[in-house]
N, C-alpha and C. Protein backbone atom coordinates (compact mmCIF):
# COMPACT_ATOMS: atom_id res chain seq x y z
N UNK A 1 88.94 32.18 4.11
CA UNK A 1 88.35 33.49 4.03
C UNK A 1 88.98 34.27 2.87
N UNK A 2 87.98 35.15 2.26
CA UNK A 2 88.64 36.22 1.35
C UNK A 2 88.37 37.53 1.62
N UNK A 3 89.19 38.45 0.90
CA UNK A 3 88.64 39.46 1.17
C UNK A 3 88.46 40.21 -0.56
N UNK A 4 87.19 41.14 -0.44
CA UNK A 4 87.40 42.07 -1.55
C UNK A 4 88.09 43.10 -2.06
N UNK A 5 88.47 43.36 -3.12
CA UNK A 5 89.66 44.61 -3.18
C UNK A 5 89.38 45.65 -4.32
N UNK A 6 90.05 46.99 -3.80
CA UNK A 6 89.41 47.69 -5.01
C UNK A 6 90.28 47.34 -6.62
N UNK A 7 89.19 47.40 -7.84
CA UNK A 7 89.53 46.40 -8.76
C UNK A 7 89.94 47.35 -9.71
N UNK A 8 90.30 48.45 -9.28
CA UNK A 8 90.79 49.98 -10.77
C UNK A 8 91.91 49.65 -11.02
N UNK A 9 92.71 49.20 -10.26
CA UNK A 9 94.50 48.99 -10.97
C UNK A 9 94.03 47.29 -11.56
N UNK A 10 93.23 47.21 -11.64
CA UNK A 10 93.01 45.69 -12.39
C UNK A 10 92.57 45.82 -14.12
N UNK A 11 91.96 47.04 -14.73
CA UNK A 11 91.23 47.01 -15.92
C UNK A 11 91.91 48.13 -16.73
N UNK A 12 92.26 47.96 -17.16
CA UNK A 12 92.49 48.69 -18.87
C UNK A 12 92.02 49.75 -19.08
N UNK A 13 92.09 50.99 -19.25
CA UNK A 13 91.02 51.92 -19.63
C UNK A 13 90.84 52.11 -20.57
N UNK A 14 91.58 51.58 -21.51
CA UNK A 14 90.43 51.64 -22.94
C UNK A 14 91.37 50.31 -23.72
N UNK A 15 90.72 48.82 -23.40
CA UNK A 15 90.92 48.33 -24.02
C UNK A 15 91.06 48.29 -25.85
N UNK A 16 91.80 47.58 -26.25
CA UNK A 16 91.57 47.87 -28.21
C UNK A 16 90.49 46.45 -28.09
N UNK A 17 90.89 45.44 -27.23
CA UNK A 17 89.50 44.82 -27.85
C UNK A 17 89.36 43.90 -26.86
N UNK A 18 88.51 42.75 -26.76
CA UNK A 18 88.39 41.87 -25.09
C UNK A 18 89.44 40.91 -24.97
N UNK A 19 89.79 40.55 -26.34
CA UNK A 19 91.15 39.57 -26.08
C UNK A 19 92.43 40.12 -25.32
N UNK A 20 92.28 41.54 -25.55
CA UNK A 20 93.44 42.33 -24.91
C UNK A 20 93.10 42.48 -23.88
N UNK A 21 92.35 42.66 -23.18
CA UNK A 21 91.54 42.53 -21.76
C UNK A 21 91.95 41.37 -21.27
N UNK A 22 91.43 40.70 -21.83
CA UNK A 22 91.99 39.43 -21.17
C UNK A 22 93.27 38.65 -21.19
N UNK A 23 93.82 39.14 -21.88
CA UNK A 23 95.53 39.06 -21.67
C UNK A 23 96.12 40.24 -20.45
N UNK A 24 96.06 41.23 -20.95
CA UNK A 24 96.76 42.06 -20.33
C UNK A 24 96.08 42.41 -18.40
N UNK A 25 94.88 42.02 -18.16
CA UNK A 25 94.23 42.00 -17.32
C UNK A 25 93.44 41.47 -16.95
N UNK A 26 92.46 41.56 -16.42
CA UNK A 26 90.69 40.14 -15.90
C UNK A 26 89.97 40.54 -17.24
N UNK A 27 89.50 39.50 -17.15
CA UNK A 27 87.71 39.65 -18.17
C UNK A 27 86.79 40.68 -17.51
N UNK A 28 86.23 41.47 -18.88
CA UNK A 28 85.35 42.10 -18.46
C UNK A 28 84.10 41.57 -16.94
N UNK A 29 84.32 40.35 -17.03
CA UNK A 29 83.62 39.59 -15.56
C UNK A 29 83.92 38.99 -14.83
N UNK A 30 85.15 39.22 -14.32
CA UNK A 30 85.92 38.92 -13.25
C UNK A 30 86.34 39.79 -12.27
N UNK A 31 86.35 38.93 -10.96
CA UNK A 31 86.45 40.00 -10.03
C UNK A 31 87.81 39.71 -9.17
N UNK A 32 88.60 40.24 -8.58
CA UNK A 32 90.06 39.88 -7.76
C UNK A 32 89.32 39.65 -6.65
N UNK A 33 89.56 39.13 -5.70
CA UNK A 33 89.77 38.83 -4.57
C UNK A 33 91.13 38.52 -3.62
N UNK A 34 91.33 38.60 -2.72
CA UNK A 34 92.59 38.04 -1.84
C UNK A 34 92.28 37.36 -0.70
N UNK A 35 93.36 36.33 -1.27
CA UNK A 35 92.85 35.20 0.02
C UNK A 35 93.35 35.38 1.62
N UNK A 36 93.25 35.06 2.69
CA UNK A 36 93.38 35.00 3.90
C UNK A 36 94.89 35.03 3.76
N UNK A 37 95.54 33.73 2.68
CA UNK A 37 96.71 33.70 2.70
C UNK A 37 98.12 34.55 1.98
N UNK A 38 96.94 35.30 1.26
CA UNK A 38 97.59 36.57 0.65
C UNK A 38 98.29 36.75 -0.53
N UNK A 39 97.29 35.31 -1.86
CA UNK A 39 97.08 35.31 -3.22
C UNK A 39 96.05 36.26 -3.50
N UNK A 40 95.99 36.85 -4.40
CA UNK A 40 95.31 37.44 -5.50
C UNK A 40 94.28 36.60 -6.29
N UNK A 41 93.57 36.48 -6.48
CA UNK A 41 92.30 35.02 -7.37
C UNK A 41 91.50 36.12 -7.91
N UNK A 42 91.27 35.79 -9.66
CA UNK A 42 89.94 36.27 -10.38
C UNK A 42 89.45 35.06 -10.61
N UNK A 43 87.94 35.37 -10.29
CA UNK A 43 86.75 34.47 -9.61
C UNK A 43 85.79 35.23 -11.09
N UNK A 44 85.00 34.30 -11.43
CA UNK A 44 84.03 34.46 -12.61
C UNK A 44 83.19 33.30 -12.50
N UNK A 45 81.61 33.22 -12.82
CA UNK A 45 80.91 32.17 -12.86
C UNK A 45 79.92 32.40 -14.12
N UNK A 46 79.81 31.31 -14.77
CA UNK A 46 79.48 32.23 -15.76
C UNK A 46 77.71 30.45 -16.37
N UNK A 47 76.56 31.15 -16.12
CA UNK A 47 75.51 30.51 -16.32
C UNK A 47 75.23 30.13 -17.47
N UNK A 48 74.38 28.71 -17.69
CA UNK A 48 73.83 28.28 -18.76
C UNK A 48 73.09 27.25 -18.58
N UNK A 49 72.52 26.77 -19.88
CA UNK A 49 71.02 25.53 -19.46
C UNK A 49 71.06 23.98 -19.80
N UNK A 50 71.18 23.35 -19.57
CA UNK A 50 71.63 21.92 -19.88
C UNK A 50 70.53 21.67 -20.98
N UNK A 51 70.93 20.81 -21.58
CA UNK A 51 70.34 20.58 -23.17
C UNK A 51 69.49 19.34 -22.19
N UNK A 52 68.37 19.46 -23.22
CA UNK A 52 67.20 18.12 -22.39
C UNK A 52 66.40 18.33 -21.19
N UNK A 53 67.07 19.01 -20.37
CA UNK A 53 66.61 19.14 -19.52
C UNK A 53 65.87 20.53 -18.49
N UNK A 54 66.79 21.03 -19.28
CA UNK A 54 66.29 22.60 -18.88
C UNK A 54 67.16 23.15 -16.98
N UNK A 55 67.61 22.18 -17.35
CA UNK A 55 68.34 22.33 -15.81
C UNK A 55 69.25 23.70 -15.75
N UNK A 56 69.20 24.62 -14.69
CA UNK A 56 70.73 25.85 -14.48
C UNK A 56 71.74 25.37 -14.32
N UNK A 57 72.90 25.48 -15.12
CA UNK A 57 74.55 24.75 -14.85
C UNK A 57 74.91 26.47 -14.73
N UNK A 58 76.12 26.32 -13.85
CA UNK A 58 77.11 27.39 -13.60
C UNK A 58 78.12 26.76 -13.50
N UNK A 59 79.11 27.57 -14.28
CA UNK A 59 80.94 27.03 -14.00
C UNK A 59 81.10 28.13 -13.29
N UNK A 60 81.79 28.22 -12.20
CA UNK A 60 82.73 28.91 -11.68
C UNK A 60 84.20 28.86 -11.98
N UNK A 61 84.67 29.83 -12.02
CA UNK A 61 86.42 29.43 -12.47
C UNK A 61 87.40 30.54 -11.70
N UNK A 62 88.32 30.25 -10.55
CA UNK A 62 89.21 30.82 -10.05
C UNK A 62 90.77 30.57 -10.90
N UNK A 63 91.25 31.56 -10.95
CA UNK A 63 92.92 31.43 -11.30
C UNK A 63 93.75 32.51 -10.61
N UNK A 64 94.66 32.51 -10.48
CA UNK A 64 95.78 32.80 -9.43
C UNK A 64 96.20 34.46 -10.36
N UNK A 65 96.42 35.38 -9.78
CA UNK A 65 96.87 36.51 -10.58
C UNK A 65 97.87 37.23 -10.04
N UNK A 66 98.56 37.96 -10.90
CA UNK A 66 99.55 38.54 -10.29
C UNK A 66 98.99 39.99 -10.18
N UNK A 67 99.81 40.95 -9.46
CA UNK A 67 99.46 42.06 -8.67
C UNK A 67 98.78 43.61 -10.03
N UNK A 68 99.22 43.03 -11.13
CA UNK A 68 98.73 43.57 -12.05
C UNK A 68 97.09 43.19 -13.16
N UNK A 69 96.97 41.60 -12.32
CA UNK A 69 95.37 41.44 -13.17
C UNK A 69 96.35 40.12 -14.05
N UNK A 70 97.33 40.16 -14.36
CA UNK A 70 97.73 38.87 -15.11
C UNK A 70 98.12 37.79 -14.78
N UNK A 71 97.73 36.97 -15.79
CA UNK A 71 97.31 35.49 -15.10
C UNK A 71 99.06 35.19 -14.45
N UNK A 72 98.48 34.53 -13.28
CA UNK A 72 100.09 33.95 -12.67
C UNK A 72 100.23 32.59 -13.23
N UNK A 73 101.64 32.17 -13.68
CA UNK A 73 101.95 31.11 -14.26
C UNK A 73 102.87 30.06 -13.26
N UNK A 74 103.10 28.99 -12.76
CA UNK A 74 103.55 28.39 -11.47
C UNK A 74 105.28 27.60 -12.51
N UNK A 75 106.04 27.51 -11.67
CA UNK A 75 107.34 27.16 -12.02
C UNK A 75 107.68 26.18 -13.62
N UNK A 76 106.58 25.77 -13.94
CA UNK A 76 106.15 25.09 -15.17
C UNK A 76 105.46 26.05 -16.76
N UNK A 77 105.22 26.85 -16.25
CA UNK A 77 104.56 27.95 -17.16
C UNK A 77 102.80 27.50 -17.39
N UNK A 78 102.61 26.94 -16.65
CA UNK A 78 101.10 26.47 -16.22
C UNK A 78 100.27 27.36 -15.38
N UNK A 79 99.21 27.76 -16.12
CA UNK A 79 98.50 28.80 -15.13
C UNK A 79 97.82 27.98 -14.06
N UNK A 80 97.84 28.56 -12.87
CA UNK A 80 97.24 27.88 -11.50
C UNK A 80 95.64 28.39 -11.57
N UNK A 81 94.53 27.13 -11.88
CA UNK A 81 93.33 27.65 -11.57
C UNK A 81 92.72 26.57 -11.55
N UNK A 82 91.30 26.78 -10.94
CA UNK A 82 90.34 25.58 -10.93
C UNK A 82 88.92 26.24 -11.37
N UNK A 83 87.76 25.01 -11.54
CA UNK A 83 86.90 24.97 -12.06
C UNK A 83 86.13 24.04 -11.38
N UNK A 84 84.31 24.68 -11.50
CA UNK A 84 83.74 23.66 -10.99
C UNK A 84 82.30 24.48 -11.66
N UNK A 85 82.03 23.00 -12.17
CA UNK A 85 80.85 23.06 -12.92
C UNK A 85 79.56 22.12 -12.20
N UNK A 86 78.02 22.70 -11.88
CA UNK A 86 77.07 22.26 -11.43
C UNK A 86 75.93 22.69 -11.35
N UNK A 87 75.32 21.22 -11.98
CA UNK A 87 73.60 21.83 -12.49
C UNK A 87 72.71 21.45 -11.69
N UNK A 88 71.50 22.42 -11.63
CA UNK A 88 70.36 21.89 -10.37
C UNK A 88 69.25 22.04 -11.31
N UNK A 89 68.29 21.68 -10.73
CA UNK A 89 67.04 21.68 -11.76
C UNK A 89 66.10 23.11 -10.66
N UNK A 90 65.24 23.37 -11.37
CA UNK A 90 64.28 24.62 -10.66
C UNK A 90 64.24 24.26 -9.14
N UNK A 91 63.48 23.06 -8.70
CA UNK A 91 63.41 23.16 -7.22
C UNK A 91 64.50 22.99 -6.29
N UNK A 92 65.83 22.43 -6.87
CA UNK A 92 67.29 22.93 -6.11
C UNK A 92 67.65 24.29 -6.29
N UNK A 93 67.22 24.93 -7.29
CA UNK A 93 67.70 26.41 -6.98
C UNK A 93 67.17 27.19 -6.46
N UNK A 94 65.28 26.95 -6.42
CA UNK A 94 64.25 27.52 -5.08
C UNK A 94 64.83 27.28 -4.15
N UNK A 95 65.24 25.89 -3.56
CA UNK A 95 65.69 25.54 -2.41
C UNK A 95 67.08 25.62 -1.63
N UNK A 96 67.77 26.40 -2.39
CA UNK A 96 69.27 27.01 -2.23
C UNK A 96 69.23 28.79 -2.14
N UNK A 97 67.80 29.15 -2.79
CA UNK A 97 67.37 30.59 -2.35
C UNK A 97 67.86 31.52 -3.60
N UNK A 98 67.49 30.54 -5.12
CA UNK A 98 67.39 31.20 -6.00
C UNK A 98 69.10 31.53 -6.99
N UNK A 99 68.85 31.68 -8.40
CA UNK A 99 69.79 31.72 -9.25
C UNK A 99 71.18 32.48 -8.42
N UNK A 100 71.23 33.72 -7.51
CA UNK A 100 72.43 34.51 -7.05
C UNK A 100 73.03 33.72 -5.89
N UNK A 101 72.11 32.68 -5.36
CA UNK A 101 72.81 31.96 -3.97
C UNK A 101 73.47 30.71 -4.88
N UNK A 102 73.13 30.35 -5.86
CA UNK A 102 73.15 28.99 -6.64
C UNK A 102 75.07 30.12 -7.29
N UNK A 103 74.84 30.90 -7.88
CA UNK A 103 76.28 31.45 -8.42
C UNK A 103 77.25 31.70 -7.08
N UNK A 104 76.63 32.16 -5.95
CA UNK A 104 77.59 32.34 -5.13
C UNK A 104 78.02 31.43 -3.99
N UNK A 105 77.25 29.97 -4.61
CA UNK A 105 77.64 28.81 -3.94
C UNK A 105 78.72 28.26 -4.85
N UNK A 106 78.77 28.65 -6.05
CA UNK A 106 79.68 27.82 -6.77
C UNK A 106 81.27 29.10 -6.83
N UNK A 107 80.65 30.11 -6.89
CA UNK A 107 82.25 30.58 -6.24
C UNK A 107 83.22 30.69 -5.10
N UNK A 108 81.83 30.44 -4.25
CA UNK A 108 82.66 30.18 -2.85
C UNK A 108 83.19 28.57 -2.74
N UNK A 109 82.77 27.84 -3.82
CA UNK A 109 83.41 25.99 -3.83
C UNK A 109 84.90 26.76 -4.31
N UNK A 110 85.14 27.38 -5.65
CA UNK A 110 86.00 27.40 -6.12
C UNK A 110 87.30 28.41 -5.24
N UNK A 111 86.98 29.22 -4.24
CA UNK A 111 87.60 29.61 -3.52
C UNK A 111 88.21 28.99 -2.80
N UNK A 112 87.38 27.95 -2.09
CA UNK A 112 88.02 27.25 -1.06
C UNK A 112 87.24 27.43 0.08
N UNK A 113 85.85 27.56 0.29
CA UNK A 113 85.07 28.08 1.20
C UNK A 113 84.67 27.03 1.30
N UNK A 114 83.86 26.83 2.43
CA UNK A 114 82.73 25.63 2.78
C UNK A 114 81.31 26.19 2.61
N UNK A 115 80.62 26.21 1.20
CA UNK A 115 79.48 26.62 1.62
C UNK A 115 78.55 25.35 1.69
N UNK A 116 77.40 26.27 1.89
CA UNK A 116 76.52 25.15 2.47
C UNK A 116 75.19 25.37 1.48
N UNK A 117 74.62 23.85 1.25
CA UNK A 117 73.43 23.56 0.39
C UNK A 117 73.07 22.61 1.09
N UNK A 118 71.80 23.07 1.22
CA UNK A 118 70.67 22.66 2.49
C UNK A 118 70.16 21.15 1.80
N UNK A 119 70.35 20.38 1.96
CA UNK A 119 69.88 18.53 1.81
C UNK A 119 70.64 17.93 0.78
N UNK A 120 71.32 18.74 0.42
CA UNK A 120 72.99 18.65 -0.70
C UNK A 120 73.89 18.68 -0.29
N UNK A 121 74.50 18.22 0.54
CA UNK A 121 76.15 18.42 1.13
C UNK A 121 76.93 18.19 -0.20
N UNK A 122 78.22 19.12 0.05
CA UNK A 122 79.05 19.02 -1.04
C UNK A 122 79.94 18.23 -0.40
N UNK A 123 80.47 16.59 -0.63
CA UNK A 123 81.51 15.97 -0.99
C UNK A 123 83.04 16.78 -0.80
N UNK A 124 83.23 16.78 0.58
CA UNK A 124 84.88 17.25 0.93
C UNK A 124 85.63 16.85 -0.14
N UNK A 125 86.14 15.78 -0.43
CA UNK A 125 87.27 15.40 -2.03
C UNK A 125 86.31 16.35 -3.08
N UNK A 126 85.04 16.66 -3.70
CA UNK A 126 84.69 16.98 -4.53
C UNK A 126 85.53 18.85 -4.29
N UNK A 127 85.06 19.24 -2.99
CA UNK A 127 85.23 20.44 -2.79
C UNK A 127 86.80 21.26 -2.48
N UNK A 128 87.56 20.18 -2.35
CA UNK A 128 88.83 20.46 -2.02
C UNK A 128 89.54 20.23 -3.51
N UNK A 129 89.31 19.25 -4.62
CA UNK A 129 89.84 19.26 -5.49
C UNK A 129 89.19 20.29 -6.74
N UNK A 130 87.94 21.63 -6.41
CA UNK A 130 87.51 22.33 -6.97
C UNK A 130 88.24 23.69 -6.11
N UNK A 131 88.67 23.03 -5.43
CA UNK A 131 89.30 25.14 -4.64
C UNK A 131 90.53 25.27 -5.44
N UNK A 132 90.72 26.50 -5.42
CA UNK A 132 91.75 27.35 -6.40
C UNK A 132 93.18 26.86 -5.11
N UNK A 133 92.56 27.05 -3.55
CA UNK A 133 93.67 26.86 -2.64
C UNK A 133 94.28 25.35 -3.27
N UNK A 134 93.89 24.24 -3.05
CA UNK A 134 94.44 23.49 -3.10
C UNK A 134 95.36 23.18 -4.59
N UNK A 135 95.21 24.25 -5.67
CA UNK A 135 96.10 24.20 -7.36
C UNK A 135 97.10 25.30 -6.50
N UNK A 136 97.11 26.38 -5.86
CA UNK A 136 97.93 26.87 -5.06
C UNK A 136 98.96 26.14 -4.51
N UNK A 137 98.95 25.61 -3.54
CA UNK A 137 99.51 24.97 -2.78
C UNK A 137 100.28 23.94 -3.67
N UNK A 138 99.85 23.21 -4.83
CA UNK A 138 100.24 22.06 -5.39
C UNK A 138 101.35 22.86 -6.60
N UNK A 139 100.54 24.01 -6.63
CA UNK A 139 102.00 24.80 -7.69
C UNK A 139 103.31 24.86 -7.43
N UNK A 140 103.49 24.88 -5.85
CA UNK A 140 104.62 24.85 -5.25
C UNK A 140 105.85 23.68 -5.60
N UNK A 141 104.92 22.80 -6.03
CA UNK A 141 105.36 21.29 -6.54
C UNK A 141 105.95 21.34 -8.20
N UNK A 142 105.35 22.26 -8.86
CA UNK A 142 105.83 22.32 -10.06
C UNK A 142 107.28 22.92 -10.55
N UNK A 143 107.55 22.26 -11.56
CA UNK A 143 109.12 22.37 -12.66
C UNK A 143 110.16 21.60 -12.11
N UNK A 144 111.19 21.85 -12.97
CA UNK A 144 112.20 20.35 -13.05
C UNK A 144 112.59 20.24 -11.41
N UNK A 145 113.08 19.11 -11.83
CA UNK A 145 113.63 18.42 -10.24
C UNK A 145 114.99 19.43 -10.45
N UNK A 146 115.56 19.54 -9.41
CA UNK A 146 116.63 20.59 -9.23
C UNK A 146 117.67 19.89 -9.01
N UNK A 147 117.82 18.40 -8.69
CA UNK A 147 119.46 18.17 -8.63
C UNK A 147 118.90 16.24 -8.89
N UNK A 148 118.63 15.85 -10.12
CA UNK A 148 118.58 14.29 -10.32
C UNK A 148 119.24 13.65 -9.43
N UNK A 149 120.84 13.58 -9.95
CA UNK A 149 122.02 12.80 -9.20
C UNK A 149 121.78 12.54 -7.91
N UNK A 150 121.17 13.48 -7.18
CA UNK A 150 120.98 13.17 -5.50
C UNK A 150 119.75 12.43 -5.22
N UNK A 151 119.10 12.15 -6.41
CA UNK A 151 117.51 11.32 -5.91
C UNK A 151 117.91 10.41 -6.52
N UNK A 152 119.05 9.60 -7.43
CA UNK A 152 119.21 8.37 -7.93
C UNK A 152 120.39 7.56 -7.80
């Protein structure tokens, strides 16, 4: 589960330009959320058309933030985030209930949600190695080993 939060201590009020935005805070299209477990995640999905085919692709992309909008970096200096990219053709996105259920199926993958697509099941390994929870959890794992001599 997530919850929504108010996003004013998240944005800049007068950025100098979007790169600074996006350093110093979220992209102009990103939104915070907080998880059940009581991370911070900017969530963005951002649409486009597959060449050939004409198909809708959306990436969704979660990353871990700290209490100010900036990206959190895990014991390695590696930012914690995931991604999940997926294209349907016109009658999967009629049949998922249109372009806003099709974006908010792919942010709720990248959250860590179970959503649901009706004669499409999403692949548990597909959906667990696209949640932001499970780069969470695995951050915990990151930077040097802390004492060699005792593991050799």
């Amino acid at each position: 589960m997530y919850q929504k939060i108010d996003q004013t201590k998240f944005r800049i009020a007068t950025p100098a330009t979007e790169e600074q935005e996006a350093v110093d805070g979220l992209a102009l299209d990103e939104l915070v959320v907080r998880l059940d477990s009581g991370e911070l995640v900017a969530v963005l999905a951002v649409g486009s058309v597959e060449p050939n085919t004409g198909n809708a692709v959306i990436t969704a992309r979660a990353r871990m933030v700290n209490a100010d909008g900036s990206t959190f970096v895990d014991a390695a200096g590696q930012v914690v985030e995931s991604y999940y990219t997926r294209s349907a053709d016109t009658a999967n996105v009629d049949e998922i209930g249109g372009m806003a259920a099709f974006q908010r199926f792919m942010l709720l993958t990248v959250l860590g949600e179970d959503p649901e697509w009706p004669n499409h099941p999403l692949d548990k390994t597909v959906r667990d190695h696209s949640s932001i929870r499970t780069n969470i959890a695995a951050a915990a794992h990151a930077g040097p080993v802390a004492n060699l001599a005792d593991l050799l």
